[in-house]
N, C-alpha and C. Protein backbone atom coordinates (compact mmCIF):
# COMPACT_ATOMS: atom_id res chain seq x y z
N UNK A 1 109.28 74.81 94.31
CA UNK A 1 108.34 75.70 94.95
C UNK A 1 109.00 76.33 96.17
N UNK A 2 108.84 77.53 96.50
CA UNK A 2 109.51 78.38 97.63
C UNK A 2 108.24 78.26 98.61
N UNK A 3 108.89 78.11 99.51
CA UNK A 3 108.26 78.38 101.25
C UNK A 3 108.17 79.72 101.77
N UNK A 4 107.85 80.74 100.89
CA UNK A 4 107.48 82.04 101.31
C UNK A 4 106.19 82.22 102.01
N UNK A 5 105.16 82.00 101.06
CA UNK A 5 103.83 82.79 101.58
C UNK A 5 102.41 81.42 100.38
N UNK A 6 101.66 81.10 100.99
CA UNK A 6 100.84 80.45 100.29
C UNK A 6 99.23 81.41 100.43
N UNK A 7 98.92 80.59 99.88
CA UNK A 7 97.04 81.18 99.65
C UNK A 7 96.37 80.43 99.82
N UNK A 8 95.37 80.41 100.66
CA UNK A 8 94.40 79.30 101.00
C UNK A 8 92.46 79.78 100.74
N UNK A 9 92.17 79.22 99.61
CA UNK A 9 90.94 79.92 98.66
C UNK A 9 89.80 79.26 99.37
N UNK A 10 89.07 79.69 99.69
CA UNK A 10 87.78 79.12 100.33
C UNK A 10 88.15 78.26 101.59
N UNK A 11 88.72 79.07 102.17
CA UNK A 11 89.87 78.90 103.44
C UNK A 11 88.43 78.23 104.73
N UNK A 12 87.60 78.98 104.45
CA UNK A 12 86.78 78.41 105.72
C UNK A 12 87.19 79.01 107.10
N UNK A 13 87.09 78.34 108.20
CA UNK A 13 87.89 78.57 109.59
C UNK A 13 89.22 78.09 109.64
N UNK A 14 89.84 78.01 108.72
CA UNK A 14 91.20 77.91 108.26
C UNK A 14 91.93 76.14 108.55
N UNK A 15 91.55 75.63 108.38
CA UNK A 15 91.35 73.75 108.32
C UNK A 15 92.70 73.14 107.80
N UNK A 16 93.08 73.98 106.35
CA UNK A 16 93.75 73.57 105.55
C UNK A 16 95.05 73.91 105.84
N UNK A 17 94.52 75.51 106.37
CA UNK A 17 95.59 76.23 107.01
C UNK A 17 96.63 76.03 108.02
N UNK A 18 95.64 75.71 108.94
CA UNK A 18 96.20 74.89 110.15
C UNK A 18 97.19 73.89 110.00
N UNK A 19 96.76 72.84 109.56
CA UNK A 19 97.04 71.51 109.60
C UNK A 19 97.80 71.55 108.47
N UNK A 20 98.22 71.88 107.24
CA UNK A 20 98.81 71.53 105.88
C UNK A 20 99.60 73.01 105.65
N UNK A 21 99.32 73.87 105.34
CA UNK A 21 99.82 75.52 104.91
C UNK A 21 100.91 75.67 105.81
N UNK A 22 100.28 76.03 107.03
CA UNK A 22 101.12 77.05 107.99
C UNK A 22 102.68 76.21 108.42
N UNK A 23 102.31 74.82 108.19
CA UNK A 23 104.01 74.13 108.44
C UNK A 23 104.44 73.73 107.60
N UNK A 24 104.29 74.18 106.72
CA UNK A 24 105.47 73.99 105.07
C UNK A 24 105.45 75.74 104.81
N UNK A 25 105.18 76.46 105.48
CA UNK A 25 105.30 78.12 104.67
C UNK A 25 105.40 78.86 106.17
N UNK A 26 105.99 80.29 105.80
CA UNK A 26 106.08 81.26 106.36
C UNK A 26 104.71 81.79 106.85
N UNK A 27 104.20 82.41 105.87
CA UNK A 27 103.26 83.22 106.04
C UNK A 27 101.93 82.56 104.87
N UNK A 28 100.84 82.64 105.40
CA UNK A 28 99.38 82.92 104.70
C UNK A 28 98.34 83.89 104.63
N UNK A 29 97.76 83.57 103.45
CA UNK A 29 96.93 84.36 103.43
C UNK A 29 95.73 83.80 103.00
N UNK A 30 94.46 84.27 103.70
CA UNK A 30 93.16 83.41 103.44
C UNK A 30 92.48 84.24 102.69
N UNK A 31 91.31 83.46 101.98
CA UNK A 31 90.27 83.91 100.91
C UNK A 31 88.94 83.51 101.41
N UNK A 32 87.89 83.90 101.95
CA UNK A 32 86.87 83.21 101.88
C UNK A 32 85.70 84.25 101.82
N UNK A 33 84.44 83.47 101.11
CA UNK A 33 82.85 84.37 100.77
C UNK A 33 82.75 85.27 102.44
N UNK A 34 82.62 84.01 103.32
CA UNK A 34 81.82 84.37 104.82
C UNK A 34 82.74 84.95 105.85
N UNK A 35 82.40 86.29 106.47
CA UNK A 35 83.93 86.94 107.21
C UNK A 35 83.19 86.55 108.57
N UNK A 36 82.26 85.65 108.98
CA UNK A 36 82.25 84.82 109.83
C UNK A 36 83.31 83.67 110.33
N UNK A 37 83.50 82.75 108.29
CA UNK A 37 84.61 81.97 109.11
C UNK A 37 85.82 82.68 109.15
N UNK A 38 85.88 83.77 108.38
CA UNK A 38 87.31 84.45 108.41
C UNK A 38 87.72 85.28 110.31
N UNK A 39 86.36 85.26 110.42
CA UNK A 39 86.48 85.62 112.10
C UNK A 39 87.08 84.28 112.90
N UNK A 40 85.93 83.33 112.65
CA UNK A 40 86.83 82.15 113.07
C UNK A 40 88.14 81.61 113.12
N UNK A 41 88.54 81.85 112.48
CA UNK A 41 89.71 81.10 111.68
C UNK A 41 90.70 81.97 113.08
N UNK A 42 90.85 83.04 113.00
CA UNK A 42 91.88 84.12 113.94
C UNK A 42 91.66 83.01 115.19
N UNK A 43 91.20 82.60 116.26
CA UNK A 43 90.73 81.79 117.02
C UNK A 43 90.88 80.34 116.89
N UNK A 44 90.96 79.66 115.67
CA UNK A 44 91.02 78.39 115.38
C UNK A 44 92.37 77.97 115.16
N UNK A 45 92.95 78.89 114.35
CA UNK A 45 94.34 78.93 114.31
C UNK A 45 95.50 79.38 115.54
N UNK A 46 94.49 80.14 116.29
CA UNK A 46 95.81 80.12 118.09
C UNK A 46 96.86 81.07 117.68
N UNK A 47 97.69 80.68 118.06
CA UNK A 47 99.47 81.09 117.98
C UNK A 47 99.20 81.28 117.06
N UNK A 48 99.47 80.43 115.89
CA UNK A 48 100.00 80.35 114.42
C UNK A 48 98.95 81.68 113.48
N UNK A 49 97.95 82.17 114.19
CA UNK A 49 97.30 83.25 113.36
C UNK A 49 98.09 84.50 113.17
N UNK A 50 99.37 84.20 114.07
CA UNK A 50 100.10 85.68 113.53
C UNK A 50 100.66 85.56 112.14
N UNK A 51 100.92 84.39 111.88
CA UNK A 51 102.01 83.99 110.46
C UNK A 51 100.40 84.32 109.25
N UNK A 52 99.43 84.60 109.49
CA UNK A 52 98.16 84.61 108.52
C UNK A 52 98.79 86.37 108.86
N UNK A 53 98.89 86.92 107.22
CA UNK A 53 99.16 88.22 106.76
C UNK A 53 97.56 88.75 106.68
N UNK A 54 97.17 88.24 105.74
CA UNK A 54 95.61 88.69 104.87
C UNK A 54 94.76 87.77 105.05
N UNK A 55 93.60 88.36 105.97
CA UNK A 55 92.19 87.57 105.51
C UNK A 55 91.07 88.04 104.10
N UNK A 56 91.29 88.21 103.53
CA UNK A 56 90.50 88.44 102.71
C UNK A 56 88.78 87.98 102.25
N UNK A 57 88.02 89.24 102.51
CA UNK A 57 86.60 88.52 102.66
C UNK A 57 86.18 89.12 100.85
N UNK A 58 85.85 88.05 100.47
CA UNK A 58 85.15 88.04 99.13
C UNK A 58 85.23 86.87 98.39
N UNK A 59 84.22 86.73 97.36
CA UNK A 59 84.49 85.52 95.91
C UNK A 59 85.75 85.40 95.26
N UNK A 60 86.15 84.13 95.25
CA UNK A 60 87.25 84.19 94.36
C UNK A 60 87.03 84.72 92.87
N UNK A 61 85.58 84.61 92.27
CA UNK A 61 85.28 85.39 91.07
C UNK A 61 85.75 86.81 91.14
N UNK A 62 86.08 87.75 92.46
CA UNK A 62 86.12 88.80 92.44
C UNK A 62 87.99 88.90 93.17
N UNK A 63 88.44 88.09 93.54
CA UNK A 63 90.17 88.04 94.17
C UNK A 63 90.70 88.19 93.48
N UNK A 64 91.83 89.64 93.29
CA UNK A 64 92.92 89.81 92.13
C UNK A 64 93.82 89.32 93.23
N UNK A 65 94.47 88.48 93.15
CA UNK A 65 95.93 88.03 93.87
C UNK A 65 96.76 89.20 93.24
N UNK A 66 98.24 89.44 94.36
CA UNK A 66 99.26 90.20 94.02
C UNK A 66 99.81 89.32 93.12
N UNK A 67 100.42 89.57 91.93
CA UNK A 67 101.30 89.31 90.97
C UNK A 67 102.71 88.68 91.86
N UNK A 68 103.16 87.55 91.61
CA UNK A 68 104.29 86.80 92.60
C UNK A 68 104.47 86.71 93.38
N UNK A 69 103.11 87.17 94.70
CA UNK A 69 103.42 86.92 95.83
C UNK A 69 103.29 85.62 96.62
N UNK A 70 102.47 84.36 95.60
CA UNK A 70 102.48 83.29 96.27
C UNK A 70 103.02 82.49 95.29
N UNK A 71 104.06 81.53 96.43
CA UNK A 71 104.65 80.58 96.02
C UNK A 71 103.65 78.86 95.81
N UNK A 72 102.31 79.09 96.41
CA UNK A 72 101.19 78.07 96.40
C UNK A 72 99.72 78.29 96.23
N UNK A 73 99.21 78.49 95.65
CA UNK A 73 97.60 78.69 95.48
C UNK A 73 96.89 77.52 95.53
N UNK A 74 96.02 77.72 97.01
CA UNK A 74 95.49 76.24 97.20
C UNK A 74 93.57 76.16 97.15
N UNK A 75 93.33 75.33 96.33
CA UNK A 75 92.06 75.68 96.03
C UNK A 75 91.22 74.27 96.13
């Protein structure tokens, strides 16, 4: 598995992100229904919210991921 860029799916205020994602990878990108916690998350995460590329607000029923851009899809 490459340490490029991961995905964090129903990311929340970014929990997973924080603590597990952001120090094994470069860059993330979050998924979540509520752009409440996706507001959160920018704030929860500090420093390390610059390495978050994409917040993405919507259902994962409705998320086309880019074709090879993640080396981890975490769900």
């Amino acid at each position: 598995t490459g340490t490029g860029c991961a995905l964090d799916c129903g990311a929340g205020i970014g929990r997973i992100t924080k603590r597990l994602l952001l120090p094994l990878f470069r860059t993330v990108d979050l998924v979540d229904v509520t752009q409440e916690f996706l507001d959160k998350a920018r704030s929860y995460l500090g420093e390390e919210a610059k390495r978050v590329e994409n917040y993405f607000c919507c259902g994962l029923q409705d998320f086309q991921p880019q074709p090879e851009r993640y080396d981890v899809i975490w769900i």
